[in-house]
Protein backbone atom coordinates (compact mmCIF):
# COMPACT_ATOMS: atom_id res chain seq x y z
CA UNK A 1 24.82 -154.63 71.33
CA UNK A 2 25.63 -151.20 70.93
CA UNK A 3 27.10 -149.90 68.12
CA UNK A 4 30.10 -147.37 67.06
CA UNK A 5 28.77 -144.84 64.79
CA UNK A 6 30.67 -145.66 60.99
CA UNK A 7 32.61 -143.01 59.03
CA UNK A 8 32.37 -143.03 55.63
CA UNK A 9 33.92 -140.96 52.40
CA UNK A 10 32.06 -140.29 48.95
CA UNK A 11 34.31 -141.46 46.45
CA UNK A 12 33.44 -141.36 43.03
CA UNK A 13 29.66 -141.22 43.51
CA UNK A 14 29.56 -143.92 46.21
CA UNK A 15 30.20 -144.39 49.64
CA UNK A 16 33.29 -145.90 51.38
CA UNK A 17 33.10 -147.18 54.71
CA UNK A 18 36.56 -147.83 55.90
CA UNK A 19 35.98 -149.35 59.24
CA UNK A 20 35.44 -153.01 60.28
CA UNK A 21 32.20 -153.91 61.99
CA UNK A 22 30.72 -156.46 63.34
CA UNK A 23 27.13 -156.06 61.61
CA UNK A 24 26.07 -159.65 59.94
CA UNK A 25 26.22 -159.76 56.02
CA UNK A 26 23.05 -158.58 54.49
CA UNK A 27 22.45 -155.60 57.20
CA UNK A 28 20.98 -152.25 56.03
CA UNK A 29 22.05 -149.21 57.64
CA UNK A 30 20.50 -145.44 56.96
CA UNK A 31 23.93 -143.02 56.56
CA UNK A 32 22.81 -139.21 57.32
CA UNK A 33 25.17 -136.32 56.78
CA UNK A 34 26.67 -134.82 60.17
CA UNK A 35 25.70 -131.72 58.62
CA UNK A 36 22.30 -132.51 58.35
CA UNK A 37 21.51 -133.99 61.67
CA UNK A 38 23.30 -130.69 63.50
CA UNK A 39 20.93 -128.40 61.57
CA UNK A 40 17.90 -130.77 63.00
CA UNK A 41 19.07 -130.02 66.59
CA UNK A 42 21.09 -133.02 66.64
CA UNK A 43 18.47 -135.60 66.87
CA UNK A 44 14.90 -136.30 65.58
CA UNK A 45 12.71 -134.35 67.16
CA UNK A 46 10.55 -132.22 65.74
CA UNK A 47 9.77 -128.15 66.81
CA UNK A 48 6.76 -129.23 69.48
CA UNK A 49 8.58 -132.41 70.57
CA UNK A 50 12.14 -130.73 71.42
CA UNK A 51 10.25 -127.28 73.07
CA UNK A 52 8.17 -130.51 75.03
CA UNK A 53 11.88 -131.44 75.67
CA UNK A 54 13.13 -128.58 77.21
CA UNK A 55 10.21 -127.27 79.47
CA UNK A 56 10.23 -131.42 80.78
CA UNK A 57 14.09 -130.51 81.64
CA UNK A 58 13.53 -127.03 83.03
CA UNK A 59 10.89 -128.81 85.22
CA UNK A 60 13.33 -131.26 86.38
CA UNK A 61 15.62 -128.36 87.12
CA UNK A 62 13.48 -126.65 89.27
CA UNK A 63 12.86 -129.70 91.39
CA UNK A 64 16.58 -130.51 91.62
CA UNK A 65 16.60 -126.61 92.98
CA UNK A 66 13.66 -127.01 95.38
CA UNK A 67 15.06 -130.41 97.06
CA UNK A 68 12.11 -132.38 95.24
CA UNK A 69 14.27 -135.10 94.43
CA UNK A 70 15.04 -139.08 95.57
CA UNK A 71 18.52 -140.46 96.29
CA UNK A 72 18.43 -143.35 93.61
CA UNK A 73 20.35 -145.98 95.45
CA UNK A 74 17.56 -145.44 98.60
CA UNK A 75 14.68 -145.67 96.46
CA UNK A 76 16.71 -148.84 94.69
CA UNK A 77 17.39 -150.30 98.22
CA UNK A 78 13.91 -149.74 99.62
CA UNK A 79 12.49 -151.37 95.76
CA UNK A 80 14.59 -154.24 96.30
CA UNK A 81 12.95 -155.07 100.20
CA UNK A 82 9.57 -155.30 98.69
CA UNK A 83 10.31 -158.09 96.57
């Protein structure tokens, strides 16, 4: 199941979450400030992991450029014949 991301207001100290959801009673989610996850790059990566990132994507790139590449649904179709 995937699920929406929640809003939710500080009021008075606390925080309001003003949306329904369809978590079961009980559940324990982790609320981090937009703020904060922007100024981490916008996920959890760390310096070495997103700069492993990017020269993975600039890779991928440079194959897409040089014709290195697979049509998916032929690779899918010739997958599916071996079973």
């Amino acid at each position: 199941m995937t699920m929406q991301p929640l809003k939710a207001v500080v009021r008075n100290g606390r925080l309001v979450v003003d949306e329904p959801t369809a978590l079961p009673e009980g559940t324990e989610i982790e609320l981090v400030p937009v703020d904060d996850v922007l100024t981490a790059g916008g996920d959890d990566l760390d310096d070495e992991e997103r700069a492993e990132l990017h020269a993975e994507l600039h890779a991928s790139i440079a194959e897409i450029e040089a014709g290195q590449t697979e049509d998916f649904a032929t690779l899918l179709a010739e997958l599916r014949q071996r079973q």
